[in-house]
Structures are given as structure tokens and as C-alpha cells.
C-alpha atoms as a PDB file:
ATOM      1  CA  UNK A   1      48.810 -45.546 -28.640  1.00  0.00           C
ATOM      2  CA  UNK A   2      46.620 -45.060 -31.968  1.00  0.00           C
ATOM      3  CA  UNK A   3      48.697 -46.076 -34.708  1.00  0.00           C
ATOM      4  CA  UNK A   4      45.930 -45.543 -37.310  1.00  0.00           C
ATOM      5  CA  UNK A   5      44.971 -42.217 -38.863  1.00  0.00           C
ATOM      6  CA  UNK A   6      42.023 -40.294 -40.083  1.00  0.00           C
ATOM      7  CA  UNK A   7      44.259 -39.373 -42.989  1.00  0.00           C
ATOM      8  CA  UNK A   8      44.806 -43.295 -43.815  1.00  0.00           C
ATOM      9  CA  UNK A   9      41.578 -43.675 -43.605  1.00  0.00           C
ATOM     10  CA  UNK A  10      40.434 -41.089 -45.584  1.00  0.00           C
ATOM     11  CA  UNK A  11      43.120 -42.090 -48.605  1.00  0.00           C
ATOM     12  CA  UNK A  12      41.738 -45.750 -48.134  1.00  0.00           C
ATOM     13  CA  UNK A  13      38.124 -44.640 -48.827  1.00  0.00           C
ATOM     14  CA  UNK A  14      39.371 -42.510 -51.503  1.00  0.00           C
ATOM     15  CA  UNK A  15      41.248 -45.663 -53.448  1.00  0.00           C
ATOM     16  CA  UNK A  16      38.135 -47.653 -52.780  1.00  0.00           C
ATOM     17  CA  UNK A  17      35.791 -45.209 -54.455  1.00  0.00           C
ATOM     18  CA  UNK A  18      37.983 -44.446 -56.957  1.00  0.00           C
ATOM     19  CA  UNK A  19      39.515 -47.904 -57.797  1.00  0.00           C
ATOM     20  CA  UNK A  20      42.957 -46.693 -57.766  1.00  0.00           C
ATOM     21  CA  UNK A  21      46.013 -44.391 -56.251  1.00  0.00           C
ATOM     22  CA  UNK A  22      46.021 -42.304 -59.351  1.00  0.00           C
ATOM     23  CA  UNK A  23      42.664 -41.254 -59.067  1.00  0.00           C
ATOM     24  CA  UNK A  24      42.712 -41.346 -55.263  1.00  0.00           C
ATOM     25  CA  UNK A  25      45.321 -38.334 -54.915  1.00  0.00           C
ATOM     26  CA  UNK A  26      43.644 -35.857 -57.076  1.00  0.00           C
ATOM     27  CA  UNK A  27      40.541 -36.400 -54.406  1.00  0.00           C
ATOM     28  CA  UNK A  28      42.833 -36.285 -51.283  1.00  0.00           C
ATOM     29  CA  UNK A  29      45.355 -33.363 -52.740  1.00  0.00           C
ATOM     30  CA  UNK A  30      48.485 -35.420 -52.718  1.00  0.00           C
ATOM     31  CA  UNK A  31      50.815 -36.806 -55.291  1.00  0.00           C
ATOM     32  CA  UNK A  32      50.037 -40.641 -56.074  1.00  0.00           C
ATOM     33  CA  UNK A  33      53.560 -42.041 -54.405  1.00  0.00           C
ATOM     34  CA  UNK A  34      52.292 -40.172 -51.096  1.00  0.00           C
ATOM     35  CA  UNK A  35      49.229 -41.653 -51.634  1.00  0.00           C
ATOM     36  CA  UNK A  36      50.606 -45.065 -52.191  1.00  0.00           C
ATOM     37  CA  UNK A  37      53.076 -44.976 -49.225  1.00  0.00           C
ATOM     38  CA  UNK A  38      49.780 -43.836 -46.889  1.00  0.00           C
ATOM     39  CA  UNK A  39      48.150 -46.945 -48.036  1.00  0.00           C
ATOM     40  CA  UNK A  40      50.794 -49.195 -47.547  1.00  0.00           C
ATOM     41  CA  UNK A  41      51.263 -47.701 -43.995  1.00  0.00           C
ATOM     42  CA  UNK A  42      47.752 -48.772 -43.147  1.00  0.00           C
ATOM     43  CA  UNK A  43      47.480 -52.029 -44.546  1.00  0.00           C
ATOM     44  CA  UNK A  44      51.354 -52.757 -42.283  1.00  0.00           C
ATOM     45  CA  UNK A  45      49.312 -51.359 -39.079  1.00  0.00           C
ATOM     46  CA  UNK A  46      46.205 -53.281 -39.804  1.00  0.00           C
ATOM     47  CA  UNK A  47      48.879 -55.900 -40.564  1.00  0.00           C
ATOM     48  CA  UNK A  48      46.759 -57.203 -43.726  1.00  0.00           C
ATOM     49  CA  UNK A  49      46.369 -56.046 -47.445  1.00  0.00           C
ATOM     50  CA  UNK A  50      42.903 -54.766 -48.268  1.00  0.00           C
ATOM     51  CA  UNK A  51      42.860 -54.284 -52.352  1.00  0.00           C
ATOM     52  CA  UNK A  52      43.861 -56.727 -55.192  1.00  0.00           C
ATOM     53  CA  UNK A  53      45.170 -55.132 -58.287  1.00  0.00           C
ATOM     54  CA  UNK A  54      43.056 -56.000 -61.281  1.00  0.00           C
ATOM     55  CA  UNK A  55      44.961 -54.997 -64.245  1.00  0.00           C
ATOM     56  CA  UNK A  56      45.617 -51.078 -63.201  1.00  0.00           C
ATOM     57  CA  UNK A  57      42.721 -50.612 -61.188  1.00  0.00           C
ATOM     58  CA  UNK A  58      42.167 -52.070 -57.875  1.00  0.00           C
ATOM     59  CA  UNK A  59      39.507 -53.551 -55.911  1.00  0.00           C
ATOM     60  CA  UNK A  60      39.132 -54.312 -52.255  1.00  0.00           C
ATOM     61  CA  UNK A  61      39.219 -57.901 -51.104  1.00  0.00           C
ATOM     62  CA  UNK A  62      37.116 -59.306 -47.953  1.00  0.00           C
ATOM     63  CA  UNK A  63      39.465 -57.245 -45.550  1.00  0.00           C
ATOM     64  CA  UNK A  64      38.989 -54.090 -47.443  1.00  0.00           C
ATOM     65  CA  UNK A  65      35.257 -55.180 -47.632  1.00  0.00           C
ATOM     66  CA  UNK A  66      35.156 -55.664 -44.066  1.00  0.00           C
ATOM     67  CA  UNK A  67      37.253 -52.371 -43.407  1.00  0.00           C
ATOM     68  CA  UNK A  68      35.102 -50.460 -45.520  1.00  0.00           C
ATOM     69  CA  UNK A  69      31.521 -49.179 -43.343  1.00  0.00           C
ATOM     70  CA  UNK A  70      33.750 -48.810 -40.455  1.00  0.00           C
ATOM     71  CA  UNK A  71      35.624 -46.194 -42.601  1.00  0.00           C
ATOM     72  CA  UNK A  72      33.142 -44.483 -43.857  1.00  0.00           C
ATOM     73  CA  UNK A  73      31.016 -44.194 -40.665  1.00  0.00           C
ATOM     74  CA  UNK A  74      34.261 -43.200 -38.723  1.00  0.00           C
ATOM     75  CA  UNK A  75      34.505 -39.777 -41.364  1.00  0.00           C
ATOM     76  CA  UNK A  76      30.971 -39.157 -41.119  1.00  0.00           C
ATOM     77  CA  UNK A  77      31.952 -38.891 -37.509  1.00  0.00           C
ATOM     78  CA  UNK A  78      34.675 -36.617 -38.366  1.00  0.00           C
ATOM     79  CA  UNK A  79      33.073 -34.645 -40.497  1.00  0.00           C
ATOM     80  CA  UNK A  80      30.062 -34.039 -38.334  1.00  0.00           C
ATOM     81  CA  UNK A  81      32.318 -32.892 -35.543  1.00  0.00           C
ATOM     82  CA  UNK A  82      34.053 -30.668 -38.073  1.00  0.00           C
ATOM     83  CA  UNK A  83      31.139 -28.920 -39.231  1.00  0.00           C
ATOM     84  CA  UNK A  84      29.475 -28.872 -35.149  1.00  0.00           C
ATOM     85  CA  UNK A  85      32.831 -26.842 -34.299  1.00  0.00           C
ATOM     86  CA  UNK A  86      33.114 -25.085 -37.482  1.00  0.00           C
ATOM     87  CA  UNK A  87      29.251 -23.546 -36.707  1.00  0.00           C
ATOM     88  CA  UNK A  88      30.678 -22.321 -33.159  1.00  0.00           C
ATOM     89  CA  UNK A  89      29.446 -25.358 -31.422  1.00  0.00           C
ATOM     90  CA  UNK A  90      26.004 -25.502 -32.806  1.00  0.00           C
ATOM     91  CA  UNK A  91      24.445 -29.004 -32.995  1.00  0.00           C
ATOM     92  CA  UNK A  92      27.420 -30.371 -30.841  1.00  0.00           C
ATOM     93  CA  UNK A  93      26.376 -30.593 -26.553  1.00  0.00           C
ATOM     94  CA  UNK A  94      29.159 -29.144 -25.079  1.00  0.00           C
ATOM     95  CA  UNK A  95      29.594 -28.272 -21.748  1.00  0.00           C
ATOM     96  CA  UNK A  96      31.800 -25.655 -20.409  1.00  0.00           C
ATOM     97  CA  UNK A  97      33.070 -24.921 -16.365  1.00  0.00           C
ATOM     98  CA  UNK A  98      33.463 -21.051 -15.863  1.00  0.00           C
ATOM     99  CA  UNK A  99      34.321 -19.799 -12.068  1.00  0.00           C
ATOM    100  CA  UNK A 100      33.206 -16.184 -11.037  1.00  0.00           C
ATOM    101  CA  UNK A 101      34.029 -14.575  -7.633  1.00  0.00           C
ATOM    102  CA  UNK A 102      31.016 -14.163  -5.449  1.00  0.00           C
ATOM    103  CA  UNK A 103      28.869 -10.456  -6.596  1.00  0.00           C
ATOM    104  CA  UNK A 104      29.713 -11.549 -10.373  1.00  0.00           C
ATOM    105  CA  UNK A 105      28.598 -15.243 -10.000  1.00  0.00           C
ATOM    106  CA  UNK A 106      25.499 -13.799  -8.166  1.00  0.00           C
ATOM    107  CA  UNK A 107      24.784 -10.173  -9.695  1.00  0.00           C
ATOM    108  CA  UNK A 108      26.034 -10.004 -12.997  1.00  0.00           C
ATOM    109  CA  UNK A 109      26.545 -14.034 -14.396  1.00  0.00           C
ATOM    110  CA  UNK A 110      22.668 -14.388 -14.874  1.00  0.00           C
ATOM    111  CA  UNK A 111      21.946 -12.284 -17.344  1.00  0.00           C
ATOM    112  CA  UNK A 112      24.626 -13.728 -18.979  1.00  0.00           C
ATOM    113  CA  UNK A 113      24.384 -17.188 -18.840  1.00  0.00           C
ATOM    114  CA  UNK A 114      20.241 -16.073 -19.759  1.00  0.00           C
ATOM    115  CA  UNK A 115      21.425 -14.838 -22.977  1.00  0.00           C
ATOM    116  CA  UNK A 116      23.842 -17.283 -24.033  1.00  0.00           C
ATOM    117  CA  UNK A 117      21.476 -19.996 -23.290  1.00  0.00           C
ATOM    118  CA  UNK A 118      19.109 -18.831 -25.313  1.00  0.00           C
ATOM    119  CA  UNK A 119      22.012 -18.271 -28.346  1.00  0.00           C
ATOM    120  CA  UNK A 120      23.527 -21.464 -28.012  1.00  0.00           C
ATOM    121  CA  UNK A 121      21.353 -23.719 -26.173  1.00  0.00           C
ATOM    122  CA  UNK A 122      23.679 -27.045 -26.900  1.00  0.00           C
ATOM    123  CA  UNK A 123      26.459 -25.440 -24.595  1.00  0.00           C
ATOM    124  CA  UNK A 124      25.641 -26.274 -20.783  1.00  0.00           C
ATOM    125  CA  UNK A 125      28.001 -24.163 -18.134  1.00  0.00           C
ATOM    126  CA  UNK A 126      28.744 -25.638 -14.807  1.00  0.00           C
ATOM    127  CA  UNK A 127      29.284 -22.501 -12.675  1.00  0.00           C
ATOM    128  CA  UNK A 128      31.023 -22.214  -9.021  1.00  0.00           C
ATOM    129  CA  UNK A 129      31.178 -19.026  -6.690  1.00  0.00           C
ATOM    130  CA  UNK A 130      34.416 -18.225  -4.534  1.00  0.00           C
ATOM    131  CA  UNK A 131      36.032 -15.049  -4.146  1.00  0.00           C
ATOM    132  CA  UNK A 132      38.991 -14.266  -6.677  1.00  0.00           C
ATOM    133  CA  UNK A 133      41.703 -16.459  -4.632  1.00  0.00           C
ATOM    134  CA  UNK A 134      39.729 -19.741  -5.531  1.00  0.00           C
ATOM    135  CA  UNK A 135      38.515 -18.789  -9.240  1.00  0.00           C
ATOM    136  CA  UNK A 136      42.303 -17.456  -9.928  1.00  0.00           C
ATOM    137  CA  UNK A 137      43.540 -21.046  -8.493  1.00  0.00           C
ATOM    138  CA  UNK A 138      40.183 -22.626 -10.420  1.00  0.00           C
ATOM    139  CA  UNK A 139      41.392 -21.535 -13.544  1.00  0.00           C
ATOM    140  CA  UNK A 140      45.185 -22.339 -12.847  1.00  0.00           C
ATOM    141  CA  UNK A 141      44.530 -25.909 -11.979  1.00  0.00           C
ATOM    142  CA  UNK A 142      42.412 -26.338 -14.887  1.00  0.00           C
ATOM    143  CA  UNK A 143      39.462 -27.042 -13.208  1.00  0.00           C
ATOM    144  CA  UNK A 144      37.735 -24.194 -15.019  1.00  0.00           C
ATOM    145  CA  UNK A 145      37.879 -22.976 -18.742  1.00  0.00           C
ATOM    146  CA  UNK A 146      37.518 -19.391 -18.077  1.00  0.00           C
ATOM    147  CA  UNK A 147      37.260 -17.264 -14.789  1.00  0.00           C
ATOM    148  CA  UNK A 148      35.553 -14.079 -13.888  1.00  0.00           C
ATOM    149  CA  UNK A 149      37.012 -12.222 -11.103  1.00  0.00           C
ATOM    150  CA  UNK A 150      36.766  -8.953  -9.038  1.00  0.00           C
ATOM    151  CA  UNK A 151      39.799  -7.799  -8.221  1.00  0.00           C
ATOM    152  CA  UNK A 152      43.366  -8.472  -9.688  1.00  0.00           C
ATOM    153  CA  UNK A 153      44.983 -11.847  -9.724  1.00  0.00           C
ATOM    154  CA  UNK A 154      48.713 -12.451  -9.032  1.00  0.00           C
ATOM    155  CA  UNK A 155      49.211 -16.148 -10.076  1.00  0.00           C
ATOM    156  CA  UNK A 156      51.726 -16.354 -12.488  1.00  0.00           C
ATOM    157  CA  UNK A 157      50.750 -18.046 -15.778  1.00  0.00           C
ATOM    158  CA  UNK A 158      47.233 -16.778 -15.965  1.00  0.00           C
ATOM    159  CA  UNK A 159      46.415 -13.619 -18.116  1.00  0.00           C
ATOM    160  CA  UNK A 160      43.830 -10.891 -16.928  1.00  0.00           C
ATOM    161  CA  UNK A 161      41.632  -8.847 -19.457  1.00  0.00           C
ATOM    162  CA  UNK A 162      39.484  -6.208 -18.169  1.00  0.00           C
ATOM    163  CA  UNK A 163      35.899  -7.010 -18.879  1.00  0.00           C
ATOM    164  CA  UNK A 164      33.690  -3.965 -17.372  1.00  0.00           C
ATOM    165  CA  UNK A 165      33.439  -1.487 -14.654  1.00  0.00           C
ATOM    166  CA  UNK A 166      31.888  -1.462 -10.972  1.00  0.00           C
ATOM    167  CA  UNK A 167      31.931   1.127  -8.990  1.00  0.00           C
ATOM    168  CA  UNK A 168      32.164   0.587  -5.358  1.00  0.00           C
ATOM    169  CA  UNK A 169      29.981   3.010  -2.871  1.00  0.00           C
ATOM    170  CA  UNK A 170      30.027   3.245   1.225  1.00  0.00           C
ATOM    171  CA  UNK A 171      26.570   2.559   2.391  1.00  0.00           C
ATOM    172  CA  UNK A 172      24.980   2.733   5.507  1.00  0.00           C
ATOM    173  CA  UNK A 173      21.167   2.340   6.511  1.00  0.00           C
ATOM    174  CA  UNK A 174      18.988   5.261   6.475  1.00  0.00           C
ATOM    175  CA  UNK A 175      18.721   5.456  10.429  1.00  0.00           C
ATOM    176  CA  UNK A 176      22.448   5.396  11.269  1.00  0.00           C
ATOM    177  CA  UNK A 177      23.793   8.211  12.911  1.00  0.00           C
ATOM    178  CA  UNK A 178      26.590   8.356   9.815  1.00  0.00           C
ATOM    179  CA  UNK A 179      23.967   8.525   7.108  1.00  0.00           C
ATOM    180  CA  UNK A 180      21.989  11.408   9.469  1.00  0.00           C
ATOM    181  CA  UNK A 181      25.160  13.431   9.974  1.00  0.00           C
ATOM    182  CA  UNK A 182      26.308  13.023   5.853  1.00  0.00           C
ATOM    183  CA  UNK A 183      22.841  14.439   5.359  1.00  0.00           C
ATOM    184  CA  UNK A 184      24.453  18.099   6.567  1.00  0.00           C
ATOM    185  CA  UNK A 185      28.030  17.564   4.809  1.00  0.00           C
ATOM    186  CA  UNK A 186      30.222  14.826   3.168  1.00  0.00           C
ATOM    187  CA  UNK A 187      32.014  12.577   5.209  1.00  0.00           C
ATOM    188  CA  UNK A 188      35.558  13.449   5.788  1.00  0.00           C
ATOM    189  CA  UNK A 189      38.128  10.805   6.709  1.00  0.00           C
ATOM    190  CA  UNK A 190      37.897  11.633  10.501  1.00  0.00           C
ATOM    191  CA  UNK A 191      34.173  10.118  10.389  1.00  0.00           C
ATOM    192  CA  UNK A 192      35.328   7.543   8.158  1.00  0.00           C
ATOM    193  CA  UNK A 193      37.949   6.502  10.322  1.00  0.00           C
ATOM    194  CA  UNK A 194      35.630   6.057  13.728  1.00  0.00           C
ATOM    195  CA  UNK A 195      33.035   4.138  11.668  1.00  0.00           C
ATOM    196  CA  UNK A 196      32.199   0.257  12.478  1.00  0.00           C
ATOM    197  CA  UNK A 197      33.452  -0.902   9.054  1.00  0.00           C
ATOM    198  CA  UNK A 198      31.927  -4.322   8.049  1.00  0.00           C
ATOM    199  CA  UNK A 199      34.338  -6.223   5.403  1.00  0.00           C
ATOM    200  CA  UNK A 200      34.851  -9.508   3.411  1.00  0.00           C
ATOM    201  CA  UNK A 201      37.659 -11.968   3.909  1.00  0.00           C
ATOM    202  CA  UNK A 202      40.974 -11.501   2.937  1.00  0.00           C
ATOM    203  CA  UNK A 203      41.328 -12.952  -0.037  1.00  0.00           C
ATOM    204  CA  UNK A 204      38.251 -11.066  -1.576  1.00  0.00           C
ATOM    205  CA  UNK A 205      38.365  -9.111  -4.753  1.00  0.00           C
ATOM    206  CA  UNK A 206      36.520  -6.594  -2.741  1.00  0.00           C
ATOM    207  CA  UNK A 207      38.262  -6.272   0.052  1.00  0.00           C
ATOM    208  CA  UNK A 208      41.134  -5.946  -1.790  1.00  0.00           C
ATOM    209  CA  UNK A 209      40.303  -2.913  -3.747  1.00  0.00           C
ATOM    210  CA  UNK A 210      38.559  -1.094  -0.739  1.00  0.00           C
ATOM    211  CA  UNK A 211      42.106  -1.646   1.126  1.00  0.00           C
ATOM    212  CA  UNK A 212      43.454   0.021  -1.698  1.00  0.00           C
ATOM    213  CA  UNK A 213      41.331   3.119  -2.455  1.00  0.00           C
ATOM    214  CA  UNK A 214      40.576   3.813   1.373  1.00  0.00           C
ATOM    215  CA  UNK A 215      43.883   2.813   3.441  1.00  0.00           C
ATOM    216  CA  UNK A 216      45.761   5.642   1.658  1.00  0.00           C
ATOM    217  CA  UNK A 217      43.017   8.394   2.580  1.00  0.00           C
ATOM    218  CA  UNK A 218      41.645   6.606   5.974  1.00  0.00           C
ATOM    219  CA  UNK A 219      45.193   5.362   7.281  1.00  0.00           C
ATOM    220  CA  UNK A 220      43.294   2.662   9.031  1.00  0.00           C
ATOM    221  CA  UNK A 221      40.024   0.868   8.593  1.00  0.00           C
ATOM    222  CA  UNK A 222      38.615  -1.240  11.876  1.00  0.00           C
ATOM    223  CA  UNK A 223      37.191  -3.729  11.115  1.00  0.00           C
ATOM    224  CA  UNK A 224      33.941  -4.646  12.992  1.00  0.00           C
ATOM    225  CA  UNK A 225      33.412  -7.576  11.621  1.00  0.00           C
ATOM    226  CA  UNK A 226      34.531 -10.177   8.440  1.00  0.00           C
ATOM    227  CA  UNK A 227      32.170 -12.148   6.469  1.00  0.00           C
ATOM    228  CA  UNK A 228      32.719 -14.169   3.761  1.00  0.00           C
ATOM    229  CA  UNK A 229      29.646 -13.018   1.807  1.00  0.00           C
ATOM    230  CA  UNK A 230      29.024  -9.400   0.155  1.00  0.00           C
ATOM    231  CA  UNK A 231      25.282 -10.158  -0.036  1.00  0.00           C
ATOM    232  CA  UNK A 232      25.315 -10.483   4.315  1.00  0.00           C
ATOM    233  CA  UNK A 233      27.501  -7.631   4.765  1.00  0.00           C
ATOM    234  CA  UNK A 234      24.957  -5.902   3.364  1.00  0.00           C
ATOM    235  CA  UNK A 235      22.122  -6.786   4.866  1.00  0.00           C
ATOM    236  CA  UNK A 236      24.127  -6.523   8.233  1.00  0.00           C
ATOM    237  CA  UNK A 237      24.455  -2.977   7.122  1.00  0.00           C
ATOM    238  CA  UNK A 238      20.964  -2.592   6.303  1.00  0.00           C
ATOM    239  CA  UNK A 239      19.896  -3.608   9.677  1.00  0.00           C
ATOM    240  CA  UNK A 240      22.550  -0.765  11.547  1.00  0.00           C
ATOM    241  CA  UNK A 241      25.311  -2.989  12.480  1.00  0.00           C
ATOM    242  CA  UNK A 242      28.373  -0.910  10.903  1.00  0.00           C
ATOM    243  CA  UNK A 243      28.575   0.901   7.293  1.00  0.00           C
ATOM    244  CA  UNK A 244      30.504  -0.677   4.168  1.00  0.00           C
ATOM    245  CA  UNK A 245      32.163   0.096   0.629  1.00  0.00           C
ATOM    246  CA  UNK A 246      30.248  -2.574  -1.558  1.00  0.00           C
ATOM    247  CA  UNK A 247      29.856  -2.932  -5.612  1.00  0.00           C
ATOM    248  CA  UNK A 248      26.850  -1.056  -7.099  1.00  0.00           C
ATOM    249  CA  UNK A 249      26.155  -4.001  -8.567  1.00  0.00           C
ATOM    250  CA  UNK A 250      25.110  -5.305  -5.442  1.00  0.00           C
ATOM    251  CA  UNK A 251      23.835  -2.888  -3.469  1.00  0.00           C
ATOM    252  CA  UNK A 252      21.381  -1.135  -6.108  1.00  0.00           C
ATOM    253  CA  UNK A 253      18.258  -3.140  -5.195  1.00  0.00           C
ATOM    254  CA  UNK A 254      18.627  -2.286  -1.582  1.00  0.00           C
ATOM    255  CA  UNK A 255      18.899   1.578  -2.594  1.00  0.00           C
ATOM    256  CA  UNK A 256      16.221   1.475  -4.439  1.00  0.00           C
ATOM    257  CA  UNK A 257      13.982  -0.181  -2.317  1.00  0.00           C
ATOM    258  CA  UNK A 258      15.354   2.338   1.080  1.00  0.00           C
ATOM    259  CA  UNK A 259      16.857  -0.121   2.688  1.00  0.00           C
ATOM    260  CA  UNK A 260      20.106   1.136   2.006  1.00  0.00           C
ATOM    261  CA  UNK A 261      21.945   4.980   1.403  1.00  0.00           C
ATOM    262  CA  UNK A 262      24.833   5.895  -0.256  1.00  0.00           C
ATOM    263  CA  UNK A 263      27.238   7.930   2.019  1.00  0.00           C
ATOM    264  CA  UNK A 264      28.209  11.302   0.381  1.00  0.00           C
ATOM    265  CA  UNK A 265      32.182  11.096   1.353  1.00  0.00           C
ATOM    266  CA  UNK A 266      34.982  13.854   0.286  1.00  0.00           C
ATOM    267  CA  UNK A 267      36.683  11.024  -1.063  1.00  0.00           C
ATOM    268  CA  UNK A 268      36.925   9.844  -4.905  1.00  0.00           C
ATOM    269  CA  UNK A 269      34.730   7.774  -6.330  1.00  0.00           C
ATOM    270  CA  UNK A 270      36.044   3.978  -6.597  1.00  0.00           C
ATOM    271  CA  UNK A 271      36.002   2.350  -9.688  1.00  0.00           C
ATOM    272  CA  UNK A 272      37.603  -1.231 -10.760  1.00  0.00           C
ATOM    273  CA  UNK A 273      37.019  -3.209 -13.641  1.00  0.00           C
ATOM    274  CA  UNK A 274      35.780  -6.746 -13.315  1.00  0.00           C
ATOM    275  CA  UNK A 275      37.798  -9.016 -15.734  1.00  0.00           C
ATOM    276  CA  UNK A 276      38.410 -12.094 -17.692  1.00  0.00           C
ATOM    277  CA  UNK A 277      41.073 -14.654 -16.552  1.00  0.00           C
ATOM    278  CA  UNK A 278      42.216 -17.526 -18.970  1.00  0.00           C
ATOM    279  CA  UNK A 279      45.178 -19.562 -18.484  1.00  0.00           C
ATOM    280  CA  UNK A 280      48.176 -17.720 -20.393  1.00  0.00           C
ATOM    281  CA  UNK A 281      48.652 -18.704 -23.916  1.00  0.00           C
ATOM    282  CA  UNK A 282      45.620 -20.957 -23.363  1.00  0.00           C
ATOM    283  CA  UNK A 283      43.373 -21.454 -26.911  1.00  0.00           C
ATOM    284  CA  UNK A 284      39.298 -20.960 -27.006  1.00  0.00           C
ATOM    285  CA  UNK A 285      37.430 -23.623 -27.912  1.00  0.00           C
ATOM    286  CA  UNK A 286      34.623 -22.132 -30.826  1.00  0.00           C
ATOM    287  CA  UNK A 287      31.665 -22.597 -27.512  1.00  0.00           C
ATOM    288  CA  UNK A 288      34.452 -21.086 -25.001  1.00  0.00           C
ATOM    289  CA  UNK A 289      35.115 -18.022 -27.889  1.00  0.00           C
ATOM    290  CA  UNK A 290      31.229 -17.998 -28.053  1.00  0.00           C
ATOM    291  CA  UNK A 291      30.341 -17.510 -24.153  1.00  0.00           C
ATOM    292  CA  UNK A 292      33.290 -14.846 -23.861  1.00  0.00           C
ATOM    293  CA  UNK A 293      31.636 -12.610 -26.951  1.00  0.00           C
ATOM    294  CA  UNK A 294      28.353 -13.022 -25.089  1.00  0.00           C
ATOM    295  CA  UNK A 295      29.793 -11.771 -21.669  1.00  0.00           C
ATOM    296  CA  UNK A 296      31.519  -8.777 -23.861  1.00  0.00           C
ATOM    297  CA  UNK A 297      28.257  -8.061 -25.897  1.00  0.00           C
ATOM    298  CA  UNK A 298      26.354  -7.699 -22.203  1.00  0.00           C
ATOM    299  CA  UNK A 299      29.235  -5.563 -21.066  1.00  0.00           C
ATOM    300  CA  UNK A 300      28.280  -2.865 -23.841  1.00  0.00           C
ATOM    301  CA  UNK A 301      27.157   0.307 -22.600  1.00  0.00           C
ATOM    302  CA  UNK A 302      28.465  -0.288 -19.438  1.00  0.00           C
ATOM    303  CA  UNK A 303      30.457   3.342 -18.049  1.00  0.00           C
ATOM    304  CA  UNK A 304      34.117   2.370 -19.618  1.00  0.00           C
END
């Protein structure tokens, strides 16, 4: 245990610049018997006096002497952390873990982490992909400082804050007989219902909220097959092997190059918002503060 103080130190340099405790608690903004006492305290923890009084004034001796560059370069140290933090980490290498669940870590993270870079290229961020179970249980073990998840989280002791919106959109390739027959009339729940579903693990942000939106419309959803990846679902789908209900996010470069369609349904479109998750109550560091107003600066003009 550190028994010695940046304040004691600070009052010490003080009394040695100034040549006494008078003088010393007008610089340090205390009265001189508080300034005295602090003094005293150090020289009992040092176990060794460090001035001799010269008539009023006084003057350090060869302790003091001794004591005194290891003071001073201990405040510069101080100070220059001080002022590092106090410019939102600039100057200071910092490095800071975020988690994100799989199509934000992948999709939407490296823009992100492009921009920040460039505004604060002293903070480094260690990133790791897992669906919203293992970022939610990242963040609550403290093995990350922020997480970015997909779906909700139900860990107690961790607070959620909606960041922006995805929308989520049934796709199918081009040549499947769904995607031919939508091209005629929106799918109604009946074709839903018979369709070779392809879907992530349980435990996925997604596959959460397409449980939710569709299981209350559909009644059931078959599931053809799991994966544990959003990016191979859809390329399963692209290459006919069952339809899906994917982010946008995702699944835009796919439409746009044809390998994909979107499904024309009777059914409401599916939004959710992807969100922040921080441990409850839990304080942001001026780099952590600084990554979080980059991710909401990128989320702006995003549909709200």
C-alpha cells in the first residue's frame, strides 16, 4: 500500500520553491497549518526530515536535496497524464477492447474504427466477433469496455442504448421457385411457412428478432439448417439451398450484385435497432467517450 501522495508531494515542491509553508499554501490553495501538517505527514512516511529552518524561511537539507528531481519529475508525470486525458486522450497510447456481435463487427465496425483511427490515432481497439450472448457476457465480465450488439441483452447489470436501425429482409436467390412465384404476388404466410428456412444459432441477435417478428405471423418456422455465421447463411441462400430473413446491412452487396432478391411478403417490414451495451453505472474513460461519439456521429442519417 502507497502511503505517499501526489498532494505531499506537490506541497513539498511548493515549500522548496518557495522557502517556506506561508508562501507554500497560497501556491497549493490551502491554509499554512494544512500545509504544515501535509509536510510533516511526508517527512513521518519517508521517516526523515527534509528542510532546516533558517531563521523563518526554510531550506532543504541532503534528504530534501535528494527527494527533490524525483518530485518534480514524478508531477511532470502527473501533469502530462492530466493534460493527455484532459485533450480526450490525445498524445496518450491508449488502447481500448470493444466486442460487437457478428454483422456489426463485420458490416458496420469498419467504417467506424476507419474514422476514429484517423481522429484519434493514439487509441488502438482490440476487437472480437461473437453473437450478442458472448459480447453481453464480454462486457459483463469486464473483458471488454464497451459492446455492440444486435439484438437485446438480458444480463442484469449491463445497460442497453439504442445506437441505429437495421432492417431485416427475407431473401432468396433469383432462381428459386419462392422468388419466381413472389414475382406474381407477395408471399403470404402459407408460402412462408413451407419454405426451407436457413437460420443462425440460438443465441444470435438475429435469430432472436426473426423469432420474434415471424413466429407470431408464421406460427412455425422449420428450420433447414443452423449456422453460426450470417455471412454463410447467405451465401447458402445465394446458391438455392433455403431462403432467410437477414440484416440489410449484410445482404446489400449481394442484391446489388444479383446474387440475391428480396422477397415481397404481406408481412411488415422488420426493423431493430442495433445498440450500445456498457456495464451499468460504469464511467467513460475521455478515449472510451471519444470512440462512442464516433460510432454515434457514423450513425447520423441513418432511418431513425
Amino acid at each position: 500500500m502507497l502511503h505517499l501522495s501526489l498532494r505531499q508531494i506537490e506541497i513539498f515542491n511548493a515549500v522548496a520553491q518557495s522557502g517556506s509553508t506561508v508562501a507554500a499554501a497560497q501556491v497549493v490553495a490551502l491554509s499554512q497549518s494544512a500545509t504544515s501538517a501535509a509536510l510533516q505527514q511526508l517527512e513521518q512516511c519517508l521517516g526523515a526530515p527534509l528542510f532546516e529552518r533558517v531563521g523563518r524561511g526554510l531550506v532543504l537539507n541532503d534528504a530534501g536535496r535528494a527527494l527533490l528531481p524525483q518530485a518534480l519529475a514524478l508531477l511532470e508525470q502527473a501533469r502530462a497524464i492530466e493534460q493527455a486525458f484532459g485533450a480526450q486522450g490525445a498524445g496518450l497510447s491508449v488502447r481500448l477492447r470493444v466486442a460487437a456481435s457478428t454483422t456489426i463487427g463485420s458490416y458496420v465496425l469498419p467504417h467506424v474504427l476507419a474514422a476514429f483511427a484517423r481522429s484519434h490515432p493514439q487509441v488502438s481497439v482490440d476487437l472480437q466477433i461473437g453473437n450478442t450472448r458472448e459480447v453481453a457476457q464480454a462486457v459483463q465480465a469486464l473483458d471488454a469496455d464497451l459492446g455492440l450488439i444486435e439484438g437485446a441483452s438480458h444480463w442484469q447489470g449491463l445497460q442497453v442504448r439504442p445506437w441505429r436501425r437495421d432492417e431485416l429482409v427475407i431473401v432468396a436467390a433469383p432462381h428459386d421457385p419462392l422468388a419466381q412465384a413472389a414475382r406474381a404476388r407477395p408471399l403470404g404466410p402459407a408460402a412462408l411457412r413451407g419454405a426451407r428456412w436457413l437460420l443462425r444459432e440460438q443465441g444470435s441477435g438475429t435469430r432472436e428478432m426473426v423469432e420474434h417478428a415471424l413466429l407470431p405471423r408464421l406460427h412455425q418456422l422449420p428450420s433447414a439448417a443452423t449456422l453460426g455465421s450470417s455471412e454463410a447463411i447467405a451465401r447458402c441462400v445465394a446458391q438455392g439451398l433455403g431462403i432467410s430473413c437477414l440484416s440489410r446491412v449484410l445482404v446489400q452487396p449481394l442484391l446489388d450484385a444479383g446474387e440475391l432478391v428480396l422477397l415481397p411478403t404481406l408481412l411488415p417490414r422488420i426493423w431493430r435497432h442495433f445498440s450500445l451495451l456498457q456495464r451499468m453505472g460504469q464511467q467513460h474513460s475521455p478515449a472510451l467517450a471519444a470512440f462512442v461519439q464516433v460510432c454515434q456521429t457514423h450513425a447520423q442519417g441513418e432511418p431513425a
